[in-house]
Protein backbone atom coordinates (compact mmCIF):
# COMPACT_ATOMS: atom_id res chain seq x y z
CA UNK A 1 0.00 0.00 0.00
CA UNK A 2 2.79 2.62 0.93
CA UNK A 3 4.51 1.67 -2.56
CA UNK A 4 1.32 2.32 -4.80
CA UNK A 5 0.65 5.38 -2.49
CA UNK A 6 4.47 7.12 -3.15
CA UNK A 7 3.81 5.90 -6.89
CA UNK A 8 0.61 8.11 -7.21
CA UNK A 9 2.32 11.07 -5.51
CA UNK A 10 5.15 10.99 -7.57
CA UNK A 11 2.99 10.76 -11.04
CA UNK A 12 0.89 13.58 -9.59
CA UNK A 13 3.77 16.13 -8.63
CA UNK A 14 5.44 14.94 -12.05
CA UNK A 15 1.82 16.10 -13.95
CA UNK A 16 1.94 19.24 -11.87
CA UNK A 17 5.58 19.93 -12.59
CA UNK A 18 4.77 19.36 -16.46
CA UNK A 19 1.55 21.66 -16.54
CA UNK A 20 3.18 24.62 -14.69
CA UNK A 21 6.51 24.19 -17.55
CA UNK A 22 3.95 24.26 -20.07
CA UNK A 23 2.10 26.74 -18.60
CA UNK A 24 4.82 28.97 -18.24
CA UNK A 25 6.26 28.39 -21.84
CA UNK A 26 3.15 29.89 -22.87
CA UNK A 27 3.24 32.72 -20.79
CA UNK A 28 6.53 34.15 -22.22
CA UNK A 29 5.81 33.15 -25.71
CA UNK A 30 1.90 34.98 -25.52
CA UNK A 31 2.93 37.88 -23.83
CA UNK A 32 -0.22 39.53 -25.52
CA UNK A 33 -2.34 37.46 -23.75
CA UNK A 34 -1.88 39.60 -20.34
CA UNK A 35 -2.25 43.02 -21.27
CA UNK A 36 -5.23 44.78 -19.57
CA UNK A 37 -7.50 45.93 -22.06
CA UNK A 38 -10.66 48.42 -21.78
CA UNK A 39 -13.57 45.88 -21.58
CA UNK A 40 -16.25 48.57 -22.15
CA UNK A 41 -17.09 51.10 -24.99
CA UNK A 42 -16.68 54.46 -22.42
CA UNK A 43 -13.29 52.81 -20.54
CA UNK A 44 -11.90 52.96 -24.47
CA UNK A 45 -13.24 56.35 -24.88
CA UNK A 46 -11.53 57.20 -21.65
CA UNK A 47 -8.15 55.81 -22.71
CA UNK A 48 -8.06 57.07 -25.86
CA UNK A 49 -8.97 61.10 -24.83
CA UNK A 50 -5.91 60.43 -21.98
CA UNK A 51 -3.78 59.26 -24.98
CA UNK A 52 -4.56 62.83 -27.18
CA UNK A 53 -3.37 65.25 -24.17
């Protein structure tokens, strides 16, 4: 029992390790992805009168 249990732990931290990698591969290939944007028609209004001053 302790032998299948370590095996499952191991497999799990493995898929974790492997998910955050990937995850962070995209993350500095798609730095796009995580710009804030305006989400509203006004908050784009907004930014782009700040942008003409």
């Amino acid at each position: 029992m302790n032998q299948s249990n370590e095996t499952l732990w191991s497999s799990l931290f493995a898929l974790a390790f492997g998910v955050c990698v990937l995850g962070f591969l995209v993350m500095i290939d798609r730095q796009e992805w995580f710009h804030i944007r305006p989400v509203s028609g006004t908050a784009v209004a907004m930014a782009e009168a700040a942008k003409a001053e």
